[in-house]
N, C-alpha and C. Protein backbone atom coordinates (compact mmCIF):
# COMPACT_ATOMS: atom_id res chain seq x y z
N UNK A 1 0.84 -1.16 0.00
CA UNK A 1 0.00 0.00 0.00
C UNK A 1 0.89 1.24 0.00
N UNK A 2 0.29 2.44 -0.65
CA UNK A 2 1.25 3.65 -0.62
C UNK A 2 0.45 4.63 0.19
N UNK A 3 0.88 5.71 0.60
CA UNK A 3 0.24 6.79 0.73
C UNK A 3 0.80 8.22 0.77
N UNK A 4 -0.12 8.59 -0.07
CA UNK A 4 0.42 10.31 -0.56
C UNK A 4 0.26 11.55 0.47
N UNK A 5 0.64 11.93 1.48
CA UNK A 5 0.11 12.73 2.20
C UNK A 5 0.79 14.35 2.13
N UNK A 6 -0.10 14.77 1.36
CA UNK A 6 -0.01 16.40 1.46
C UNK A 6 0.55 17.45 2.24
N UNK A 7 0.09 17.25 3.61
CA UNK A 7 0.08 17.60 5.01
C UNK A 7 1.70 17.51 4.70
N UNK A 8 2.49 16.39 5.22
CA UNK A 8 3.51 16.33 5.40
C UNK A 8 4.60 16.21 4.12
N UNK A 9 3.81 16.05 2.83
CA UNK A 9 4.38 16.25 1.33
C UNK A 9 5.81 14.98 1.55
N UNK A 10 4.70 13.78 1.58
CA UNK A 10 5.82 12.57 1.79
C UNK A 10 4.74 11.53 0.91
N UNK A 11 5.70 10.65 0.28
CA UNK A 11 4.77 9.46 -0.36
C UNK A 11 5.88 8.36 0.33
N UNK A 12 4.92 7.26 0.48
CA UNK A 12 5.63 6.21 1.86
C UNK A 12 4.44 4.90 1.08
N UNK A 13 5.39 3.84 1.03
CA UNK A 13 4.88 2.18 0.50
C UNK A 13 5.18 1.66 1.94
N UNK A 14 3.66 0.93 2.15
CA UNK A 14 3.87 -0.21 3.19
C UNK A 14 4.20 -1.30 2.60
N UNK A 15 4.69 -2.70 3.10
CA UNK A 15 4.18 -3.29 2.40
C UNK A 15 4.39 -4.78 4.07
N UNK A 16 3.75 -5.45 4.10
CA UNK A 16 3.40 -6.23 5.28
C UNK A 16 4.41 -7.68 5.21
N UNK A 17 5.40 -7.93 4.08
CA UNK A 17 6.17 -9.17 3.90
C UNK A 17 7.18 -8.34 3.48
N UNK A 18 7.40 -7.20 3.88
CA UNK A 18 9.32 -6.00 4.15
C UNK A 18 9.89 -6.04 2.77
N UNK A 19 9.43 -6.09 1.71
CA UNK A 19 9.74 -5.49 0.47
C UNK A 19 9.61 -3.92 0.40
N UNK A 20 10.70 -3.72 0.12
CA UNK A 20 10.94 -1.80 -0.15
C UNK A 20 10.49 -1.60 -1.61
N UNK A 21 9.72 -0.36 -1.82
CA UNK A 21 9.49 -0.18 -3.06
C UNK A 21 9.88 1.09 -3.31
N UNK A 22 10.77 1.23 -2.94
CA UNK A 22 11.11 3.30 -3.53
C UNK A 22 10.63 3.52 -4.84
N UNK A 23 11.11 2.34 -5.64
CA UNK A 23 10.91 2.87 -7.02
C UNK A 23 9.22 2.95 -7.52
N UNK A 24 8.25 2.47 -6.67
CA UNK A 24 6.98 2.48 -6.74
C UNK A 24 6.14 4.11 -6.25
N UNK A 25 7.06 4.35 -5.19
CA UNK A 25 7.06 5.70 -4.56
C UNK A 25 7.33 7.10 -5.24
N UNK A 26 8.51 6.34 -5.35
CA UNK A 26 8.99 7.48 -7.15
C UNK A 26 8.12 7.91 -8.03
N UNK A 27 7.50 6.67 -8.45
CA UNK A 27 6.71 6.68 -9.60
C UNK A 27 5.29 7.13 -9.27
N UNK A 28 4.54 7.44 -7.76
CA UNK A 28 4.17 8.09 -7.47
C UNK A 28 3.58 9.80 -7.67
N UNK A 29 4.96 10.11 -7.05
CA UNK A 29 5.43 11.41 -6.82
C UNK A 29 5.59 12.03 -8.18
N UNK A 30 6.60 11.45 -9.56
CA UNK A 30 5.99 11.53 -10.39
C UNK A 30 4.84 11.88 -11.44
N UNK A 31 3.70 10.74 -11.17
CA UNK A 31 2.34 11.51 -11.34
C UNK A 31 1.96 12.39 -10.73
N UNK A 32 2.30 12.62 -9.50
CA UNK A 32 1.94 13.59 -8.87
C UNK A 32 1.84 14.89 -9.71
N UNK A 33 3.20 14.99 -9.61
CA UNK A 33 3.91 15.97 -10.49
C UNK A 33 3.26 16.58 -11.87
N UNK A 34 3.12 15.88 -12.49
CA UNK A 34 2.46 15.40 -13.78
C UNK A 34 0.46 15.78 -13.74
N UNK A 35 0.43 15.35 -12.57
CA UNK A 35 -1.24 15.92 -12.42
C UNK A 35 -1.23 17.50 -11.87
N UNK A 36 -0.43 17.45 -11.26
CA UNK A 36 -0.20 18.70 -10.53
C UNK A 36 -0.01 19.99 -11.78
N UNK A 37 0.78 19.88 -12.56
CA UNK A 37 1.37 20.38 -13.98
C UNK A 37 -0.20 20.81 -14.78
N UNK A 38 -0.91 19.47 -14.88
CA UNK A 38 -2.34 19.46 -15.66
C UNK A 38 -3.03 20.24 -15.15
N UNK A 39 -3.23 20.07 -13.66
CA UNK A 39 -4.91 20.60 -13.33
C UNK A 39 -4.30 21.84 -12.65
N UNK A 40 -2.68 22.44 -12.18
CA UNK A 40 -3.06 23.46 -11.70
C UNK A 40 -1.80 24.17 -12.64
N UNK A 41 -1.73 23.64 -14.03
CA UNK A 41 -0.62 24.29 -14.70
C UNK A 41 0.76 25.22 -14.32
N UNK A 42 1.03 24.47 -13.17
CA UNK A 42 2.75 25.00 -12.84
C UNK A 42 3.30 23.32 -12.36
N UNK A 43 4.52 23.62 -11.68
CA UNK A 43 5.21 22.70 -11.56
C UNK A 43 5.51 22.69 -10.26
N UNK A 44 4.92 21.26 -9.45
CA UNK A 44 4.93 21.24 -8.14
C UNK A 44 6.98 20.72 -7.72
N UNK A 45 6.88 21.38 -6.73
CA UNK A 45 8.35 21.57 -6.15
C UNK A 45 8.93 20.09 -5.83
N UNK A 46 9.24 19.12 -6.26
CA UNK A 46 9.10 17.89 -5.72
C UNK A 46 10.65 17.97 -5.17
N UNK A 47 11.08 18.74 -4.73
CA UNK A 47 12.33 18.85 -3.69
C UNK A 47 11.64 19.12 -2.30
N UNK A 48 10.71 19.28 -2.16
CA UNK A 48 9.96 19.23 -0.88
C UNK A 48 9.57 18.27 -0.47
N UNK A 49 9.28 17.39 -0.81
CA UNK A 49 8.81 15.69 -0.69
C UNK A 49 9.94 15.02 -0.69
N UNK A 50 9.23 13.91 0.27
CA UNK A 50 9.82 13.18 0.76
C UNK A 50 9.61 11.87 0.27
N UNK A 51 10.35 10.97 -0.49
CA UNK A 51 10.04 9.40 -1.18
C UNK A 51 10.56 8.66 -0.45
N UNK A 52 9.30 7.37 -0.08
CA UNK A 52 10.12 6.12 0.16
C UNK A 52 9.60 5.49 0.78
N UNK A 53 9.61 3.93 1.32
CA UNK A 53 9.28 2.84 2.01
C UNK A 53 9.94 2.68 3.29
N UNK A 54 8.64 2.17 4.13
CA UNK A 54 9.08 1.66 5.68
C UNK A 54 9.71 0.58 5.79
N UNK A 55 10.89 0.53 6.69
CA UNK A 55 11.21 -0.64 6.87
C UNK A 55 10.47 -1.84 7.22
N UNK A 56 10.60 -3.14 7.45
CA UNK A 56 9.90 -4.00 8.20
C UNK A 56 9.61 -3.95 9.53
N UNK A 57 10.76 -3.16 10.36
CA UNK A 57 10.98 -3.00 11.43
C UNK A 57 10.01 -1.98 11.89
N UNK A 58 9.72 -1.00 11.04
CA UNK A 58 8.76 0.32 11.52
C UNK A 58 7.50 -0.15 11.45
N UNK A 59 7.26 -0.87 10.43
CA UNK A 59 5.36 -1.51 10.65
C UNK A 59 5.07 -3.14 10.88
N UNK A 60 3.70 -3.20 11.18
CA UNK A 60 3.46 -4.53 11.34
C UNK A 60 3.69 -5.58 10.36
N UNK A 61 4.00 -6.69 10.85
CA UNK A 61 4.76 -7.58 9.10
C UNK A 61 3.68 -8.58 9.46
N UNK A 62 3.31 -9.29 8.28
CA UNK A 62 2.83 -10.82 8.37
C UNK A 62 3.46 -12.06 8.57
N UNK A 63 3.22 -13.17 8.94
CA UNK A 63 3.77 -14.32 9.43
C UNK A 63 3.43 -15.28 8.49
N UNK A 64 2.31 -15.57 6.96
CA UNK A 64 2.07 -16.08 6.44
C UNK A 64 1.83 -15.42 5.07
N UNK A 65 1.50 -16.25 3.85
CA UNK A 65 0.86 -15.68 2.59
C UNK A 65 -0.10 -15.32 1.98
N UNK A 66 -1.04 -15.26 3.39
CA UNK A 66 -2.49 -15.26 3.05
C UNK A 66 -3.27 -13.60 3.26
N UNK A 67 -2.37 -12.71 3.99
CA UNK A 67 -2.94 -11.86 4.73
C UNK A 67 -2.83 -10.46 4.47
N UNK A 68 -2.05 -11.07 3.45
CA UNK A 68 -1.56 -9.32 2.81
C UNK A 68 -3.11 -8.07 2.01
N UNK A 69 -4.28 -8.73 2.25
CA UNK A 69 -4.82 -7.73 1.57
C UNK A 69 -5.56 -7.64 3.05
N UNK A 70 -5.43 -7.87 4.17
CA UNK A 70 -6.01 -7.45 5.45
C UNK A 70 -4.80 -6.75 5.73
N UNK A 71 -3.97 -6.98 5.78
CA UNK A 71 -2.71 -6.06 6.53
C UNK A 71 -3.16 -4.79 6.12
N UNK A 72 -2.99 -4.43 4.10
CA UNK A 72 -3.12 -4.02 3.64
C UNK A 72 -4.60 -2.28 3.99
N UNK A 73 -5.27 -3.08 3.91
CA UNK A 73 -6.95 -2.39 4.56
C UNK A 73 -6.45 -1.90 6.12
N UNK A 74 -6.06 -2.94 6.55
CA UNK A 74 -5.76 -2.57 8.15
C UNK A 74 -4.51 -0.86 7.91
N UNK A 75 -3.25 -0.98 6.97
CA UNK A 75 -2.54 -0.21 7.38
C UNK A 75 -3.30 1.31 6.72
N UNK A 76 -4.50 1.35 5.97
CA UNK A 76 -4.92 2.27 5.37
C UNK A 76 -6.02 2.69 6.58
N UNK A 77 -6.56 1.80 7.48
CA UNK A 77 -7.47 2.14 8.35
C UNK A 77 -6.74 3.28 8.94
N UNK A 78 -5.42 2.51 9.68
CA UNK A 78 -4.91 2.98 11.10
C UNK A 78 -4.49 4.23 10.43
N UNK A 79 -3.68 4.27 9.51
CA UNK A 79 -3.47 5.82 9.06
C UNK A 79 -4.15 6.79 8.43
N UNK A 80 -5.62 6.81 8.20
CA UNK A 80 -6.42 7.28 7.43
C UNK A 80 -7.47 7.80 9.06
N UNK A 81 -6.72 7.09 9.68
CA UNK A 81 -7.54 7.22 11.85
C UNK A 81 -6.57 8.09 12.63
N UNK A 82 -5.65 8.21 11.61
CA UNK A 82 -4.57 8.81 12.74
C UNK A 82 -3.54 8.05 13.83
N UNK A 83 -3.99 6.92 13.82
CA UNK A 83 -3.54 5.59 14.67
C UNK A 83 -2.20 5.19 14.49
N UNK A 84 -1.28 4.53 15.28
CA UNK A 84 -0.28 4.36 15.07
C UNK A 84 -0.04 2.64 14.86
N UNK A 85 0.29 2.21 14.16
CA UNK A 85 0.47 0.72 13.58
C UNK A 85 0.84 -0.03 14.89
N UNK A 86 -0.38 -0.48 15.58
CA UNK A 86 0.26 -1.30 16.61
C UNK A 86 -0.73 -2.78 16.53
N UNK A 87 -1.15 -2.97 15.26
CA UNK A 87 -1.85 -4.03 15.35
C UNK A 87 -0.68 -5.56 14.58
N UNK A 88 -1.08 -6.71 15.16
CA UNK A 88 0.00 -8.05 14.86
C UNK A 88 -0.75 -8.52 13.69
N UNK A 89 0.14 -10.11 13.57
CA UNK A 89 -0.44 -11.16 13.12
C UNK A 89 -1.82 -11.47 13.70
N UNK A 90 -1.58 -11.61 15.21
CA UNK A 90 -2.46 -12.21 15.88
C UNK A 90 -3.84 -11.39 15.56
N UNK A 91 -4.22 -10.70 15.03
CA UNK A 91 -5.43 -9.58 15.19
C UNK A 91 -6.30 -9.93 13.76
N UNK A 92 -5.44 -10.78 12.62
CA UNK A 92 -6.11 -10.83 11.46
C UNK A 92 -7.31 -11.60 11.75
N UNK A 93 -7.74 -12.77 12.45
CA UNK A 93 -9.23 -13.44 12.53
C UNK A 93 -10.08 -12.51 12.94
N UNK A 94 -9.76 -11.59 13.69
CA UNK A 94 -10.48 -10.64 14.42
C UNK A 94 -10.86 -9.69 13.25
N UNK A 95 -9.70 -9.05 12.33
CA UNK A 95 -9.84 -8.56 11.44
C UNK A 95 -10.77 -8.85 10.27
N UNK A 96 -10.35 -9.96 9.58
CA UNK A 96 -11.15 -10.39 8.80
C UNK A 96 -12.91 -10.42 9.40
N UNK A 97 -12.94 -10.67 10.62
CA UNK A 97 -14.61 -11.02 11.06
C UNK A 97 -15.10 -9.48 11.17
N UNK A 98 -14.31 -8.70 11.50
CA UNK A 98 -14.95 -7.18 11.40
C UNK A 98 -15.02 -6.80 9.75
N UNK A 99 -14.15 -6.81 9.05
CA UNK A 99 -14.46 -6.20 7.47
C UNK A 99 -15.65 -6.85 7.03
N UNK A 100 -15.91 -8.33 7.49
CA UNK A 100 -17.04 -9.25 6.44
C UNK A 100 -18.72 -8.78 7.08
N UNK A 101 -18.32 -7.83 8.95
CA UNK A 101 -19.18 -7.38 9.05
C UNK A 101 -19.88 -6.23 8.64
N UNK A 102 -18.37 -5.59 8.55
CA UNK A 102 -18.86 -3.85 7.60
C UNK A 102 -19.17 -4.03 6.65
N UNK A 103 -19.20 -4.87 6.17
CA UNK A 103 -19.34 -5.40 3.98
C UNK A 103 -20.86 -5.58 4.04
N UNK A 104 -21.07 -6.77 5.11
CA UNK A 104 -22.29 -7.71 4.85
C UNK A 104 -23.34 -6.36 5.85
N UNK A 105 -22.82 -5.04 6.37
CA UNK A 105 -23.82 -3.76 6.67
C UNK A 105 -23.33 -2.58 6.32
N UNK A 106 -22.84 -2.82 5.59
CA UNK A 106 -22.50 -1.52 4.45
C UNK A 106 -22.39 -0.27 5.62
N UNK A 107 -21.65 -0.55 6.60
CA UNK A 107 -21.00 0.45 7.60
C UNK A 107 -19.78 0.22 8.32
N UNK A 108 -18.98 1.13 8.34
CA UNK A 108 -17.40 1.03 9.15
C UNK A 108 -17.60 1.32 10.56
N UNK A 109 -16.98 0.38 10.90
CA UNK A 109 -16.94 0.96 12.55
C UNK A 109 -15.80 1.60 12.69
């Protein structure tokens, strides 16, 4: 997962099995650039931004191959909440049983 945040003018790849993707980040910032150019016809400063991927060590990792699109949802929750990544492995059953409940009532808790 990536995320573009304005506020702090940083683009940052999670990714939950510690693959770095700078060059995904890059390519980001990039469009950015590029949309930025289109819809507000100048050229955004991209020496102000900040590119790049978390280590494994800075966010929660997975323990198997199955879980990466809950990690995934999960790391867009906690940062889209303001929250700080303190959720495990151990939390995905829990996880999964809350998304299939927001799905199956078309509401987020």
């Amino acid at each position: 997962m990536a995320v573009i945040d304005f506020k702090s003018k940083t683009v940052k790849s999670y990714d939950s099995m510690g693959q770095r993707h700078d060059d995904i980040s890059s390519l980001l910032l990039v469009y950015l650039k590029e949309e930025h150019k289109a819809k507000k016809g100048r050229e955004l400063d991209a020496a102000k931004w900040t590119v790049g991927s978390l280590r494994a060590t800075e966010i929660p990792q997975q323990r198997n191959g199955s879980d990466c699109g809950v990690f995934a949802c999960k790391y867009a929750d906690y940062i889209a909440k303001g929250r700080p990544l303190t959720f495990k492995q151990c939390h995905m059953p829990l996880f999964r049983k809350l998304m299939i409940w927001e799905i199956l009532n078309k509401k987020l808790l």
